[in-house]
Protein backbone atom coordinates (compact mmCIF):
# COMPACT_ATOMS: atom_id res chain seq x y z
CA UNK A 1 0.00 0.00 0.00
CA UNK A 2 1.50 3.39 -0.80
CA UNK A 3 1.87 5.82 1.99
CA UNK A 4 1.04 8.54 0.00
CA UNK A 5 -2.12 10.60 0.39
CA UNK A 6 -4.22 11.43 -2.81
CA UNK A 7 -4.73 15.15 -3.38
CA UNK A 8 -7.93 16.57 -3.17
CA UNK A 9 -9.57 19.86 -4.53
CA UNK A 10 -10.21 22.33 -1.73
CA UNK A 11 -13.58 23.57 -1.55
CA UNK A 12 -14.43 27.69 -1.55
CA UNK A 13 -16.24 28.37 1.49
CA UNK A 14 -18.71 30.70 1.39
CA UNK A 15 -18.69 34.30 3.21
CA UNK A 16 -15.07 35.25 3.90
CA UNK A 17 -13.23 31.84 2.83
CA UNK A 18 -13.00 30.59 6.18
CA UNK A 19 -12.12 26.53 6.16
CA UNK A 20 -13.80 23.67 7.99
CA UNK A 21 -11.26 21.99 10.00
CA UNK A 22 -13.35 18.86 10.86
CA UNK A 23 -15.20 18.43 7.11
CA UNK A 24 -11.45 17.60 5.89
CA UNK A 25 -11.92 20.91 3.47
CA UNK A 26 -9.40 22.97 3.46
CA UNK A 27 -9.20 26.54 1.57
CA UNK A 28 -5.56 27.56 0.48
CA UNK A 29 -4.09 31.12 1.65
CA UNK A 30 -5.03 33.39 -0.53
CA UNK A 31 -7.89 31.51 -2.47
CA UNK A 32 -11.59 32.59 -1.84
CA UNK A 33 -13.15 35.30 -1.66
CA UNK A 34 -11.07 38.48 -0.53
CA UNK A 35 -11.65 39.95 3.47
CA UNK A 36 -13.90 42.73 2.95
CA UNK A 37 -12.40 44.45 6.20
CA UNK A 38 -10.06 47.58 5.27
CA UNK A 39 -6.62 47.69 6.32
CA UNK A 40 -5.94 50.45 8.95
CA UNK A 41 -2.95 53.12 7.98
CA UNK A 42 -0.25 51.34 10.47
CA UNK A 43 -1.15 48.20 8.21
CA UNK A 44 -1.26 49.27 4.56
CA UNK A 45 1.69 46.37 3.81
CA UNK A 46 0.08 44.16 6.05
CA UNK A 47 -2.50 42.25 3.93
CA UNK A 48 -1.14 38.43 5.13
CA UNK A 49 -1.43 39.40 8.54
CA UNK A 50 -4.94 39.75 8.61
CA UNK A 51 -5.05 36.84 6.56
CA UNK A 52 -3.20 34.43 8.10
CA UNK A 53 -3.23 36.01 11.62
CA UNK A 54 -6.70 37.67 12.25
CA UNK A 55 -5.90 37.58 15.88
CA UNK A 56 -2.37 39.59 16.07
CA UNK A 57 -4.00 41.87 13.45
CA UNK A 58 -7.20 43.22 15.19
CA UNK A 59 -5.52 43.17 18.59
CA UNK A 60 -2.64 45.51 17.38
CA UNK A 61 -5.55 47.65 15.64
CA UNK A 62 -7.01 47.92 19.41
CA UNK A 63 -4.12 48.18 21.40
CA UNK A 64 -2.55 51.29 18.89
CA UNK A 65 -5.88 52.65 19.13
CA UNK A 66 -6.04 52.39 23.04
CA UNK A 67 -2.25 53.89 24.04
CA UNK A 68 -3.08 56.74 21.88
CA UNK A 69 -6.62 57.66 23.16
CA UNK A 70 -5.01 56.55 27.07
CA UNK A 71 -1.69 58.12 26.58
CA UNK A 72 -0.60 59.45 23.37
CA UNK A 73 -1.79 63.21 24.56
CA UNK A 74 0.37 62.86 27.80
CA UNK A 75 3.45 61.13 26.01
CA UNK A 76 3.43 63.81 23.47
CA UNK A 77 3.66 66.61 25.67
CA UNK A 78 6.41 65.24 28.07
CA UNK A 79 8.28 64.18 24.91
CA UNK A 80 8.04 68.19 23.49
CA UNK A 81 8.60 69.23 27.18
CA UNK A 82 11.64 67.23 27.30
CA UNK A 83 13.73 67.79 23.95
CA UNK A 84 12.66 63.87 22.97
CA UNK A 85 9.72 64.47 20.41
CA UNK A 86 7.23 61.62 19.62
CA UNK A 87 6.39 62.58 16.74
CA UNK A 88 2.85 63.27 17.39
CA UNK A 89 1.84 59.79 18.69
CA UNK A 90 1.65 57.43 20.73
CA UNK A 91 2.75 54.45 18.55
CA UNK A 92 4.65 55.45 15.11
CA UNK A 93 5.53 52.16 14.11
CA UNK A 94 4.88 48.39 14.54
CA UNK A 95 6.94 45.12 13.86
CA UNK A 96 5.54 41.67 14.08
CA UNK A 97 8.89 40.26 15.57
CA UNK A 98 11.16 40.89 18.18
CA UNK A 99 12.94 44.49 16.66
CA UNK A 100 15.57 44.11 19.30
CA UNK A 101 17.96 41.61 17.17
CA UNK A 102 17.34 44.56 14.50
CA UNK A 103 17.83 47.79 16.17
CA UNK A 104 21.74 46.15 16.67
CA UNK A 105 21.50 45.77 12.97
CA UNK A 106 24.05 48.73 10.92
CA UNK A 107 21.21 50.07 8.69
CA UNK A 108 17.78 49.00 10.86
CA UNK A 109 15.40 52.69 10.44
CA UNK A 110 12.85 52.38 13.26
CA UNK A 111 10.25 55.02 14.33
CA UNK A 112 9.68 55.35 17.95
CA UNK A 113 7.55 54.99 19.57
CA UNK A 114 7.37 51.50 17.98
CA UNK A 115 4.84 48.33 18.91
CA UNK A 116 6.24 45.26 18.61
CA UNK A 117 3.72 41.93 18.99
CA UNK A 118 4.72 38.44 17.88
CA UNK A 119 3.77 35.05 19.02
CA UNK A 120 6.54 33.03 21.08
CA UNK A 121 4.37 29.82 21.48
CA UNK A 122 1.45 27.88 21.51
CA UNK A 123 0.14 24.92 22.06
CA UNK A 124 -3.41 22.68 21.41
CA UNK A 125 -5.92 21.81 23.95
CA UNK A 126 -9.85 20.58 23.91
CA UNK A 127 -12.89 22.36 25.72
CA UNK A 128 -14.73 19.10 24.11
CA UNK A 129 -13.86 16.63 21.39
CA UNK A 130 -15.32 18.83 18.54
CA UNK A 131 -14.22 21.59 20.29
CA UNK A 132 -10.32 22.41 20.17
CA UNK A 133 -8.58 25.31 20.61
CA UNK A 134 -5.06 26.56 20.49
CA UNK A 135 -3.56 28.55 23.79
CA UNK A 136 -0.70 30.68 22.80
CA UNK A 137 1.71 33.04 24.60
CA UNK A 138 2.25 36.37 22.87
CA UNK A 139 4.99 38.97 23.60
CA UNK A 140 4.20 42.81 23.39
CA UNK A 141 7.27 45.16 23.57
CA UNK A 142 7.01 49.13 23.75
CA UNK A 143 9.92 50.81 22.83
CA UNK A 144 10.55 54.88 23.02
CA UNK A 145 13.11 57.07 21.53
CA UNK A 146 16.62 57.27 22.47
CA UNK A 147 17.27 59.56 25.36
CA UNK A 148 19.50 60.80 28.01
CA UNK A 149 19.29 59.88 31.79
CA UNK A 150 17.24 63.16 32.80
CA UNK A 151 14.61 62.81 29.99
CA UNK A 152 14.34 59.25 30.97
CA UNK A 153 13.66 59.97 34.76
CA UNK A 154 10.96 61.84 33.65
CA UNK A 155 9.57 60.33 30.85
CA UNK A 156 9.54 56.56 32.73
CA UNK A 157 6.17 56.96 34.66
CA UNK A 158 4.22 56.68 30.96
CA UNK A 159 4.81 53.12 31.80
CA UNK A 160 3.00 52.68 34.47
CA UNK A 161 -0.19 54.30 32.60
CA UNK A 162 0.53 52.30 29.39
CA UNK A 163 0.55 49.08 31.73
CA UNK A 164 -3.02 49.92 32.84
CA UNK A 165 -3.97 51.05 29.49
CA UNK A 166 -3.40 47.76 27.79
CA UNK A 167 -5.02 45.19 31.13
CA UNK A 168 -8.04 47.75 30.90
CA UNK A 169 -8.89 46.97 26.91
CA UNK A 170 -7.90 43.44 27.67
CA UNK A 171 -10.13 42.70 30.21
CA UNK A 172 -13.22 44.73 28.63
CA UNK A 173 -12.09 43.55 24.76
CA UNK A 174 -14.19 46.58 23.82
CA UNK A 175 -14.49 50.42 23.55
CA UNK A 176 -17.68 53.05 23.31
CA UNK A 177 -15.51 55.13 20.78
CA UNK A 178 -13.50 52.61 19.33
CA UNK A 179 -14.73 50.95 16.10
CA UNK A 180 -12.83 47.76 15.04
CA UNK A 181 -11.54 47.64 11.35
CA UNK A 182 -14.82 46.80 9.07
CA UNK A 183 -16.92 47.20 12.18
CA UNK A 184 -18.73 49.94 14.44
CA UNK A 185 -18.01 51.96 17.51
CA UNK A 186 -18.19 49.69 21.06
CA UNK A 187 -18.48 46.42 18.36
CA UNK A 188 -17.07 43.30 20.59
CA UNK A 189 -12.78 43.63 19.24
CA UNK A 190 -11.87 39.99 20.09
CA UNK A 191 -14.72 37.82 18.94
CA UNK A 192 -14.00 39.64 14.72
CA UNK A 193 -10.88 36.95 15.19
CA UNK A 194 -12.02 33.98 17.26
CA UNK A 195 -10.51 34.99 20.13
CA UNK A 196 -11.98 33.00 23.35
CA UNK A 197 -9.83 34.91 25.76
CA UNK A 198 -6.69 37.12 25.97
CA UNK A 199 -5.46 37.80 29.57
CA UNK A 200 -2.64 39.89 30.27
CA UNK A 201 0.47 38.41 31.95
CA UNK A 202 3.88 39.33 33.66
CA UNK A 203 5.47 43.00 32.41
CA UNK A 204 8.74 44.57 32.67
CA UNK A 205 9.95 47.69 32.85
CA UNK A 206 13.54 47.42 30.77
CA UNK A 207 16.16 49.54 28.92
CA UNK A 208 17.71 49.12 25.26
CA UNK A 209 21.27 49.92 25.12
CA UNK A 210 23.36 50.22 21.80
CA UNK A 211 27.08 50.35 22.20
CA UNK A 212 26.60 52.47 18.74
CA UNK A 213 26.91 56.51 18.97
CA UNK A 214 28.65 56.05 23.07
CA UNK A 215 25.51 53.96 23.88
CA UNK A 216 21.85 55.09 22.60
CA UNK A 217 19.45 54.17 25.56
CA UNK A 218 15.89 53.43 24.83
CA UNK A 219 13.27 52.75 27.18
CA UNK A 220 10.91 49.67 27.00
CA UNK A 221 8.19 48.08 28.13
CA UNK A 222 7.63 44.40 27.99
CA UNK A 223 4.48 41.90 28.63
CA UNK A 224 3.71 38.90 28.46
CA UNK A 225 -0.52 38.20 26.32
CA UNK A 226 -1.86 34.56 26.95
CA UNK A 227 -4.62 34.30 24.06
CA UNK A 228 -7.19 31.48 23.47
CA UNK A 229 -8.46 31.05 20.07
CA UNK A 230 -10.50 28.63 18.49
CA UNK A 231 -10.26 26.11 16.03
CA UNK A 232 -13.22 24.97 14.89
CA UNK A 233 -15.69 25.55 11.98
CA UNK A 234 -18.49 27.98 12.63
CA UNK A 235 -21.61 28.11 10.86
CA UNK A 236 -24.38 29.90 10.68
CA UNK A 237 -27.63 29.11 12.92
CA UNK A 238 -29.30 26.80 10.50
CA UNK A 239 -25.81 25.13 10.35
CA UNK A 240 -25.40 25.84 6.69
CA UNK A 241 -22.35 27.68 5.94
CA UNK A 242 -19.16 28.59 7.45
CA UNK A 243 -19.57 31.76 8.82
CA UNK A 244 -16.74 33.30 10.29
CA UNK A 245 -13.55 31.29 11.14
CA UNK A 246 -13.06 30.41 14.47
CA UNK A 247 -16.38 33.00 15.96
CA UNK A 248 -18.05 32.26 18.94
CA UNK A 249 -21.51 30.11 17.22
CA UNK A 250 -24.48 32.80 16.98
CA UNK A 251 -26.81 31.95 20.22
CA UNK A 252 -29.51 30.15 18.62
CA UNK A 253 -32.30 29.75 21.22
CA UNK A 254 -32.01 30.36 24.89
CA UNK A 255 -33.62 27.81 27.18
CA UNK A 256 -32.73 30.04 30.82
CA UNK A 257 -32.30 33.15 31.03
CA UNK A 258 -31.70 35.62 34.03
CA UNK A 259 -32.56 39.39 34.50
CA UNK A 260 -32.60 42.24 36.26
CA UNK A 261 -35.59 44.97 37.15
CA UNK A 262 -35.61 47.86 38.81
CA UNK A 263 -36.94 47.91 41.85
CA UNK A 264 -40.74 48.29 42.42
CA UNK A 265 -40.93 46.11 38.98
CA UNK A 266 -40.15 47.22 35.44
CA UNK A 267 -42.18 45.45 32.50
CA UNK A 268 -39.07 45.41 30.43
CA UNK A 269 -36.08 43.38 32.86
CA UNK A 270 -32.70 43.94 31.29
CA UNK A 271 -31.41 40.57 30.50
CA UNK A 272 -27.46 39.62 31.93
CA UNK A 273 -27.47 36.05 31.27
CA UNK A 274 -28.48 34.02 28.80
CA UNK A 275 -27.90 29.97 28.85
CA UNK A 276 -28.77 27.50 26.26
CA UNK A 277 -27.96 23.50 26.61
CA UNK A 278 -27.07 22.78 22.84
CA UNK A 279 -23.52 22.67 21.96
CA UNK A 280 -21.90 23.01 18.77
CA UNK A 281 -21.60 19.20 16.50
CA UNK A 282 -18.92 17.74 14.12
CA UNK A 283 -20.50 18.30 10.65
């Protein structure tokens, strides 16, 4: 018997050529209908990130968003105040690996401040058996301008704010005034990816030092992003299509539910949980 597997034609999804992981069809990078959501300024070259990435791409969209609404106003003017100019925002640049190996590199260009996010590593794991998902440790670095010892004394505390910028659109995954890429103000950030859960982890408050120029000093900011995302086929509520790759399934009939009223009564309760027994299938 020969070991080798016979190829097989993938099959075009429908909506935004999302694959079915446990139908065996698989849709090649690239193929399928195009995303319909834009790409942001920060990622005009950035197309196969939010292809092949969805996660890393609308989290960076948030977080940019978030340290220069939380922030960027505050950085700016210490940086003007201070001789070490930001150049009008809170995050100028991003890279998608670590930029440290680079900014040691004769010839790297970087614009601070710069947002650096890349995954260091993952690993698979099952909420059911047609349920799997894939855990995965991220690293976020946050790297200023070169500057001297004074500037840096005063410039440091950002940190601290940027720190509870970032746990703070973690933990709510969602802001009134923020509008995801493709979506609208206060839309849920997380769940446009098939994110289950992102909790923030251990941070550091570090330095950069380059031996070039008598030793340029940078400061950064590290932490640590444990993400869940998962891995399974979603389709709609008649279980027709493939809907969005790796969403949270639509609720599709709630069989508890509890609310709240004001007191006295109200004769329309605000619901705050709602419960239903079915669980997603294999196809």
């Amino acid at each position: 018997m020969s070991g080798e597997v016979p190829p097989q034609q993938p099959t075009v999804a429908a909506g935004d050529g999302s694959t079915s992981l446990w139908g065996g069809t698989f849709l090649p990078l690239g193929q399928g209908p195009k995303s319909a959501t834009p790409l942001p300024g920060w990622a005009e070259n950035y197309d196969l990130l939010l292809a092949a990435d969805p996660a890393r791409f609308f989290t960076l969209d948030y977080l940019i968003w978030t340290l220069n609404f939380a922030v960027g106003q505050a950085l700016c003017a210490a940086g003007e105040a201070n001789s070490c100019p930001m150049g009008g925002s809170a995050v100028n640049s991003v890279a998608l690996v670590d930029p440290e190996p680079y900014m040691a590199t004769d010839g790297a260009q970087f614009r601070f401040p710069l947002l650096a996010l890349w995954r260091k590593k993952s690993r698979s794991a099952y909420i059911s058996t047609v349920y799997p998902y894939r855990e995965g440790t991220w690293k976020l670095r946050y790297v200023l301008p070169a500057m001297g010892f004074e500037t840096a004394t005063r410039i440091e505390p950002i940190f601290q704010a940027v720190e509870e910028a970032i746990d703070n659109a973690c933990h709510a995954g969602y802001h009134p005034q923020y509008a995801p890429p493709g979506g609208v103000a206060g839309a849920l950030v997380f769940a446009a990816s098939g994110m289950m859960e992102i909790e923030t982890g251990d941070a550091t408050w570090d330095e950069y030092v380059s031996d070039e120029g008598g030793g340029i000093v940078h400061l950064v900011f590290e932490m640590e992003l444990l993400v869940k995302v998962r891995k399974m086929d979603v389709r709609t509520p008649a279980g027709a299509q493939v809907q969005t790759r790796g969403a949270p399934v639509p609720l599709g009939g709630v069989d508890a539910q509890l609310s709240v009223a004001a007191e006295g009564g109200d004769a329309n309760p605000v619901p705050i949980v709602q419960v239903r027994s079915d669980v997603p299938t294999q196809p």
